[in-house]
Protein backbone atom coordinates (compact mmCIF):
# COMPACT_ATOMS: atom_id res chain seq x y z
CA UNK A 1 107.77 117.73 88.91
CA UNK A 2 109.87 114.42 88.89
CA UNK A 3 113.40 114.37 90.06
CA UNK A 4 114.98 111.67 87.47
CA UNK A 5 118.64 112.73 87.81
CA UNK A 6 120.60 110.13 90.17
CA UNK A 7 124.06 109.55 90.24
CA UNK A 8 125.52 106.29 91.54
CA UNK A 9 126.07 105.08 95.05
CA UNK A 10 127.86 102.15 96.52
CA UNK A 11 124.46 100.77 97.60
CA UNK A 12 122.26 101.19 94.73
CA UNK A 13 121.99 98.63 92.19
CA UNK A 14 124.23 99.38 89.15
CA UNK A 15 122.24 100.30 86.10
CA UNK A 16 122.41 97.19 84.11
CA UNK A 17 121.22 95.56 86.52
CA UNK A 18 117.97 97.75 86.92
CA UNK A 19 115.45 95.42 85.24
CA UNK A 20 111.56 96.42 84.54
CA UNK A 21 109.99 96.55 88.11
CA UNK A 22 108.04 93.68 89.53
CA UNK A 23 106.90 96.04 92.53
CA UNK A 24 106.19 99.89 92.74
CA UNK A 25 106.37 100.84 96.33
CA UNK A 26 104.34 103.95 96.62
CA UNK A 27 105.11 106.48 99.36
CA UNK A 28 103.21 109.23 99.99
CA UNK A 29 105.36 111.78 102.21
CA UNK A 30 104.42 114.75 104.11
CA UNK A 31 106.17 116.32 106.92
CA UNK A 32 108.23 113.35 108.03
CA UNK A 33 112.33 114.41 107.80
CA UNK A 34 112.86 112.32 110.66
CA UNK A 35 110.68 109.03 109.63
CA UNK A 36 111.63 109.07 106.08
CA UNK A 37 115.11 107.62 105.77
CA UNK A 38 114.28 104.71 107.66
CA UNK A 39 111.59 103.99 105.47
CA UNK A 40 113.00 104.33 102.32
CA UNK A 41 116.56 102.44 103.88
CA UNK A 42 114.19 99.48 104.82
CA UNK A 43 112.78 99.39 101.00
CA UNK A 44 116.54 99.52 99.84
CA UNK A 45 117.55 96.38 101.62
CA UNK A 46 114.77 93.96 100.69
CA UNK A 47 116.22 90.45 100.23
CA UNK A 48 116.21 88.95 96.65
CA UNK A 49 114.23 91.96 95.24
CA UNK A 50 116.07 95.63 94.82
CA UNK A 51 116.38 94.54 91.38
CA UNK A 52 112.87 94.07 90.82
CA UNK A 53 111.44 97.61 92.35
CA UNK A 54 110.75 100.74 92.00
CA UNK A 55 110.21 103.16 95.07
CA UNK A 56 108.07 106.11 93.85
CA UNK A 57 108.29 109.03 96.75
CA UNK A 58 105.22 111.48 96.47
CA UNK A 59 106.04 114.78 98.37
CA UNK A 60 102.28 116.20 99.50
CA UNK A 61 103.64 119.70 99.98
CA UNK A 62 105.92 119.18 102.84
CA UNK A 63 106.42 122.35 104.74
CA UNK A 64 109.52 120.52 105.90
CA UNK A 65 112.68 119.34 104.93
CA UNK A 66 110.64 115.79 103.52
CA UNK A 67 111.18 117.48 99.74
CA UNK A 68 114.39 117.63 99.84
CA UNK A 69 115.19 114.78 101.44
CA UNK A 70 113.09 112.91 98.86
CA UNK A 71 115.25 114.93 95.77
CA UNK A 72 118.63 113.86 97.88
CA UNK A 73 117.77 109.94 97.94
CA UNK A 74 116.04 109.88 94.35
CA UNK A 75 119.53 111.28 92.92
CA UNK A 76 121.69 108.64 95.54
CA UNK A 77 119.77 105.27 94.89
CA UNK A 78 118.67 104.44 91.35
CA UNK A 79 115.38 102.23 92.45
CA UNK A 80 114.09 106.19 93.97
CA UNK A 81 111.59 107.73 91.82
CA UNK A 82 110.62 111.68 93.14
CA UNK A 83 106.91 113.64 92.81
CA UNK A 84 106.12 116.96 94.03
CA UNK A 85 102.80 117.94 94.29
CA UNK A 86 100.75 120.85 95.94
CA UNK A 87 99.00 119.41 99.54
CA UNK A 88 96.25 117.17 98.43
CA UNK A 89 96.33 114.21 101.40
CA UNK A 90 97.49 110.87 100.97
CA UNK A 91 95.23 109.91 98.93
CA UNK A 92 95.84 112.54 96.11
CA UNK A 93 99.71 111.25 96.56
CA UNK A 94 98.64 107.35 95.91
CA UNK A 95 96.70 108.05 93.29
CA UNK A 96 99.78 110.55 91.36
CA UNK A 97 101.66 107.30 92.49
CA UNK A 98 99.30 104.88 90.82
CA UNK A 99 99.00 106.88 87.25
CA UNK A 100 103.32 107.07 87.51
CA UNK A 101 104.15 104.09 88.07
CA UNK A 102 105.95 100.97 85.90
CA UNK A 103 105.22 97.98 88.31
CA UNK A 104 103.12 94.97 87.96
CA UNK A 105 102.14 95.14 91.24
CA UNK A 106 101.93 98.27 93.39
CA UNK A 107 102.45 97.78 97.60
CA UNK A 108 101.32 101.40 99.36
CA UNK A 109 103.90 102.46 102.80
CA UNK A 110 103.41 104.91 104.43
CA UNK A 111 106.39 107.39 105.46
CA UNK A 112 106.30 106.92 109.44
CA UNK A 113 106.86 102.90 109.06
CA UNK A 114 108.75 100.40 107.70
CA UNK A 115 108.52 96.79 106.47
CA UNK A 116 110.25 92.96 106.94
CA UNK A 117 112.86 92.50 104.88
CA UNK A 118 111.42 89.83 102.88
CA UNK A 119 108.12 91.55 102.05
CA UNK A 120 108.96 91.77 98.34
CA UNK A 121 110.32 88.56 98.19
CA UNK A 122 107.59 86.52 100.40
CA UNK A 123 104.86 88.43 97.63
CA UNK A 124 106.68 87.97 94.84
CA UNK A 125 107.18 84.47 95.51
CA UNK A 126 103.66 83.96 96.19
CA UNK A 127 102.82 85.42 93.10
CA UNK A 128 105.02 82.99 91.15
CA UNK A 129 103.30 80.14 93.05
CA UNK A 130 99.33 80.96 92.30
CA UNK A 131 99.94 83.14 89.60
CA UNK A 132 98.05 85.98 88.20
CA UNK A 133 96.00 86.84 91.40
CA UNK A 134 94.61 90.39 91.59
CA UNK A 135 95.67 91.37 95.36
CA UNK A 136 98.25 90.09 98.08
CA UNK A 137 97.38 90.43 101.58
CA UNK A 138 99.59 90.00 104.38
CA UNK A 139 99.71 90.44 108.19
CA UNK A 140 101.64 93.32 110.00
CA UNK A 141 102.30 94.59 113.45
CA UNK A 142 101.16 97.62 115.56
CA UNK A 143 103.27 99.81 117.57
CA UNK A 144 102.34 102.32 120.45
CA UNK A 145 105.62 103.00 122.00
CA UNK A 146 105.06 100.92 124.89
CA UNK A 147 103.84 97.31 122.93
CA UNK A 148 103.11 95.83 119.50
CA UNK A 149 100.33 93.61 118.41
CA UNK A 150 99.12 91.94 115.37
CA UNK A 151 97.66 94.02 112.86
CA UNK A 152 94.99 90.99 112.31
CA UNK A 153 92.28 90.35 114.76
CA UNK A 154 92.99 86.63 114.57
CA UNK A 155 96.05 86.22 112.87
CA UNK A 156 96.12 83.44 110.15
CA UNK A 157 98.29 79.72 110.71
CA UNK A 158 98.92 79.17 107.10
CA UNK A 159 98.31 81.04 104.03
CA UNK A 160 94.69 80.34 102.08
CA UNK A 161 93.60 81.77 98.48
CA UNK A 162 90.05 82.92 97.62
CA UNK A 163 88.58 83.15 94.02
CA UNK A 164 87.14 86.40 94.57
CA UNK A 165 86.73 89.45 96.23
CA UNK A 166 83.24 89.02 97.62
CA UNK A 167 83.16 85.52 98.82
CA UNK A 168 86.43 86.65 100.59
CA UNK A 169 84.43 90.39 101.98
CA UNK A 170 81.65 87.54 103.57
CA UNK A 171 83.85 85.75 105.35
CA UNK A 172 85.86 88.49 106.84
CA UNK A 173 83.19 90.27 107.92
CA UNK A 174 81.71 87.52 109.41
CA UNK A 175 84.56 86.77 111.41
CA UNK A 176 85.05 90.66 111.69
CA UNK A 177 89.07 90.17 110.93
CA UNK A 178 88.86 92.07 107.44
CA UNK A 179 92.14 94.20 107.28
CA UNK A 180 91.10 97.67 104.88
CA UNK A 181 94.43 98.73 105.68
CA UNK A 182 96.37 99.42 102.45
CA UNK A 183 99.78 99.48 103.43
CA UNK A 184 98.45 95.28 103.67
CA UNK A 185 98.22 94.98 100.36
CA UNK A 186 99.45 94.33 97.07
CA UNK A 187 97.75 95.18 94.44
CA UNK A 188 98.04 93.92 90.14
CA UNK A 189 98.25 96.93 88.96
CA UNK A 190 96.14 95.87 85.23
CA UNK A 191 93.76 95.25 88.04
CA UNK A 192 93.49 98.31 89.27
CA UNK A 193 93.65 100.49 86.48
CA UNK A 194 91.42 97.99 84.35
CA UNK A 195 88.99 98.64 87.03
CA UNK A 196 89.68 102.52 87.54
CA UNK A 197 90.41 102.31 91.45
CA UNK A 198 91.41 105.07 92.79
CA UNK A 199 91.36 106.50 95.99
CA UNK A 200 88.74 109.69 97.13
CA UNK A 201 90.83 112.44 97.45
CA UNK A 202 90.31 114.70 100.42
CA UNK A 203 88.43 112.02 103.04
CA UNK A 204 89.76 110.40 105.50
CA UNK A 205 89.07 106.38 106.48
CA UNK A 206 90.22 106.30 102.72
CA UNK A 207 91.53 103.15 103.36
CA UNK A 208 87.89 101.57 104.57
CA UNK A 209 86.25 102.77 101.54
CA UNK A 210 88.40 101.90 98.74
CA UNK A 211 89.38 98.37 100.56
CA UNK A 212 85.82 97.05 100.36
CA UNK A 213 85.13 98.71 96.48
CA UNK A 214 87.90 97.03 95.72
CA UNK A 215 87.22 93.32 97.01
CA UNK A 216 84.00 93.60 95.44
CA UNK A 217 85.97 94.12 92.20
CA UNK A 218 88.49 91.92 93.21
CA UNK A 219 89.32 87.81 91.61
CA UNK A 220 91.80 85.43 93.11
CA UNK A 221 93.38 86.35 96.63
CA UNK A 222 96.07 85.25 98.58
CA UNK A 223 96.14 85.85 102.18
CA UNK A 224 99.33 85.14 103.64
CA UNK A 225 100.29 84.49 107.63
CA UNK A 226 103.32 86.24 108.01
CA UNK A 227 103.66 89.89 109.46
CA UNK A 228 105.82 91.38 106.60
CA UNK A 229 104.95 95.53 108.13
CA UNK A 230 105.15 97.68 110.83
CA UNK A 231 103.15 100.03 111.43
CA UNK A 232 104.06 102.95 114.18
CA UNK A 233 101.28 105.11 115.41
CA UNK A 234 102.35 108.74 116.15
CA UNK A 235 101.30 111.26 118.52
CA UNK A 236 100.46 113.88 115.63
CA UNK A 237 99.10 111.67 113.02
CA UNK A 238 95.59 111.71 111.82
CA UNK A 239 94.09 108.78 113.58
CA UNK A 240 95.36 110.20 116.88
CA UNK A 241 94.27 113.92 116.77
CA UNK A 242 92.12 115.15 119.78
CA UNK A 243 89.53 116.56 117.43
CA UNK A 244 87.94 114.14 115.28
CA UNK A 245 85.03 115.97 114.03
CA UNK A 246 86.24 115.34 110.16
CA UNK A 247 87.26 111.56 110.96
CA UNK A 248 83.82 111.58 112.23
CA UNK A 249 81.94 113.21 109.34
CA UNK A 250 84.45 110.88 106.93
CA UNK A 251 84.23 107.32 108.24
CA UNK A 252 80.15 107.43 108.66
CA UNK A 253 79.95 109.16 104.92
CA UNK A 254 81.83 106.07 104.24
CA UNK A 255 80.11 103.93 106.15
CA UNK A 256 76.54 105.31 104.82
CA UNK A 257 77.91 104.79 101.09
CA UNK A 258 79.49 100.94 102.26
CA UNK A 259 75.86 100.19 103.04
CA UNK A 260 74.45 101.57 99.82
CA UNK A 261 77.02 99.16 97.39
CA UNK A 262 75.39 96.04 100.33
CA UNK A 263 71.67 96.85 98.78
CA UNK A 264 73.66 95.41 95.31
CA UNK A 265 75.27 92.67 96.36
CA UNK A 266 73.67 88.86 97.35
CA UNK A 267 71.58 88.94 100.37
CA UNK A 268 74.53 86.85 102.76
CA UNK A 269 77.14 89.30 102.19
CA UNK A 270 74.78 92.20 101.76
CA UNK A 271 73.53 91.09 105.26
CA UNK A 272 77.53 91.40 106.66
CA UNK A 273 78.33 94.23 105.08
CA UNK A 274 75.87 96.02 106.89
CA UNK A 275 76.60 94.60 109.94
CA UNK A 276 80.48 95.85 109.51
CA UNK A 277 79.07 99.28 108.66
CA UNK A 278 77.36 99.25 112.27
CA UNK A 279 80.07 98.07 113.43
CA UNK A 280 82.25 100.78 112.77
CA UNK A 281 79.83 103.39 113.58
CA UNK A 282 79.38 102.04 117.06
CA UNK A 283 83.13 101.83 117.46
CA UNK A 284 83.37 105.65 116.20
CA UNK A 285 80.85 106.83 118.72
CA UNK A 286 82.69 104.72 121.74
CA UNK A 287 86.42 106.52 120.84
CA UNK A 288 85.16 109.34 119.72
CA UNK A 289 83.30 109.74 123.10
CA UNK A 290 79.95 111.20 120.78
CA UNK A 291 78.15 112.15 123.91
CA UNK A 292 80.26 115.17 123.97
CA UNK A 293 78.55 118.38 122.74
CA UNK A 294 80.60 119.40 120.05
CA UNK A 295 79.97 115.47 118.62
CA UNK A 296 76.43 115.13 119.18
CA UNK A 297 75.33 116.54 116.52
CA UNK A 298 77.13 114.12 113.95
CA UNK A 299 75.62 111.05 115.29
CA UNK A 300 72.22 110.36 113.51
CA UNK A 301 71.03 107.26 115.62
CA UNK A 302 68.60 106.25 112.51
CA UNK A 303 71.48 104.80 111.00
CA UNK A 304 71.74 102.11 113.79
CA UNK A 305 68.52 100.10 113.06
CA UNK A 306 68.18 97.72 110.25
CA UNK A 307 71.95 96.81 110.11
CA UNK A 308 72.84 94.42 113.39
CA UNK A 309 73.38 90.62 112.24
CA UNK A 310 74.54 89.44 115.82
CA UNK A 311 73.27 89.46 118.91
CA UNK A 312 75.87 91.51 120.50
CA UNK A 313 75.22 94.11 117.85
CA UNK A 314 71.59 94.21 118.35
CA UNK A 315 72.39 94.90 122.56
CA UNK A 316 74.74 97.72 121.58
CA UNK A 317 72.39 99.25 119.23
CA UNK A 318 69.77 99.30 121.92
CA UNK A 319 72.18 101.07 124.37
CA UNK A 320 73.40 103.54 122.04
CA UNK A 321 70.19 104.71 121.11
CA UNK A 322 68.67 104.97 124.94
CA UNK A 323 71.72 106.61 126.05
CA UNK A 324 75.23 107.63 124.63
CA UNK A 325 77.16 108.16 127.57
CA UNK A 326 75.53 104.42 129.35
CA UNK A 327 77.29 102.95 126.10
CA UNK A 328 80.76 104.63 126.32
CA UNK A 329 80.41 103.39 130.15
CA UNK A 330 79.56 99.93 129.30
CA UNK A 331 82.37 99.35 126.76
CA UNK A 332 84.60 100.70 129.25
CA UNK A 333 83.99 98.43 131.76
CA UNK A 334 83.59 95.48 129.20
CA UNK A 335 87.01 96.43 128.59
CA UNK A 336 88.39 96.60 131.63
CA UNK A 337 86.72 92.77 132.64
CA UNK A 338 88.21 91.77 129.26
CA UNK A 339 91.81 93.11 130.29
């Protein structure tokens, strides 16, 4: 059910000045009373764009006081659209998001962060300037509590534009600084729905999956330098929960299914798209610590051969597969050297 009823407030934008929406921000919320307001506030304040947005709010079933809160700022600021939907994930909630919304481009927060008060403006201004690309992507930062860091492996010096999706995948992966993080992007939405992307509902590592279906869909990009988001990793959230036995079985039913669309594409990036695969399922088994019992049986070490393009790859595949626990030992002390 949509809550559409909003009365005025001294800072939403008076109705005729409400024009169609450039951007629809799409928030998926769940369980997050004491996240959400700064989210939404730092959506509210973007420079030289409140006019131009719409923020669509997509309550997942809160158990909480999110719902609510959702309903309270929907009827207070004009730009706040409200869903409520039975728990699905956050995928379910960006794809009820997606089908809802009026924007020409859609931009995906999530309800724990916030973002640079210029991100509409620097993207819409880009958009202006190369005009009718298919995706946006931009840099953002990382915190832990205790430090923040660049959301890019290498972060960029000045902004560069691709023609399409796949020449862009190849590089990335090459250079292994490919960002699948959604809350990234921003996506044409004609794109998007011309193209029927949508998110899997129900997996997680939704973001790795749909990122790379989508480049290979994807025309003209523009990656920009600046760090427009900020991400803030929770105790509680997903990525940080002590068992991972469903991030597990996710990411390398992912991964298995990335390497299936490689057999398709031409044999350079089919070569690096493998290679990311491995990649990621080496990385998995390191955090995941997979010589533990109850992981063990998730890991199918088959998947490891056929896949390495580097060097480095090739070494870590060869550990792995003599010995689990050697590997976790080895990257820790590679670490610690690298530190």
């Amino acid at each position: 059910m949509e809550k559409t009823d909003k009365s005025s407030h001294t800072e939403s934008i008076p109705m005729d000045q409400i024009k169609k929406p450039f951007f629809s921000i799409i928030v998926p919320v769940y369980n997050v009373e004491e996240y959400l307001e700064k989210c939404v506030h730092s959506l509210l304040r973007q420079e030289n764009a409140a006019d131009i947005l719409e923020i669509i709010l997509v309550d997942d079933g809160s158990t909480d006081q999110s719902g609510a809160l959702c309903d309270r700022m929907a009827e207070e600021f004009l730009q706040v659209r409200t869903f409520h939907q039975e728990n699905g994930g956050p995928s379910s909630a960006r794809n009820l998001g997606i089908q809802n919304s009026n924007g020409e481009y859609i931009i995906f927060v999530d309800s724990d962060d916030h973002v640079d008060k210029n991100m509409c403006s620097r993207v819409h201004d880009t958009i202006r300037k190369y005009g009718n690309v298919d995706a946006v992507c931009f840099d953002g930062t990382e915190y832990n509590g205790s430090e923040r860091t660049s959301m890019r492996r290498v972060p960029l010096k000045e902004e560069r534009c691709a023609e399409n999706g796949k020449e862009y995948l190849k590089e990335h992966y090459k250079d292994r600084n490919l960002n699948v993080e959604v809350c990234l992007w921003a996506y044409r939405k004609g794109f998007l729905m011309g193209q029927n992307l949508r998110f899997i509902e129900g997996r997680l590592h939704e973001d790795v999956e749909f990122t790379s279906r989508m480049l290979l869909l994807c025309g003209r990009i523009v990656e920009l330098p600046d760090s427009l988001y900020h991400y803030i990793v929770r105790e509680n959230s997903i990525s940080t929960q002590k068992n991972k036995e469903k991030n597990i079985r996710d990411l390398f039913l992912t991964l298995k299914e990335q390497c299936e669309m490689a057999e398709h594409q031409p044999s350079e990036l089919k070569r690096w798209m493998k290679d990311a695969a491995l990649n990621r399922y080496l990385n998995m088994v390191y955090y995941a610590r997979m010589y533990e019992p109850r992981y063990r049986k998730l890991l199918d070490k088959r998947f490891l051969f056929g896949k390495a393009a580097t060097n480095w790859n090739r070494f870590r595949v060869l550990i792995c597969f003599m010995n689990v626990r050697l590997y976790c030992w080895i990257n820790d002390c590679y670490k610690k050297v690298k530190s």
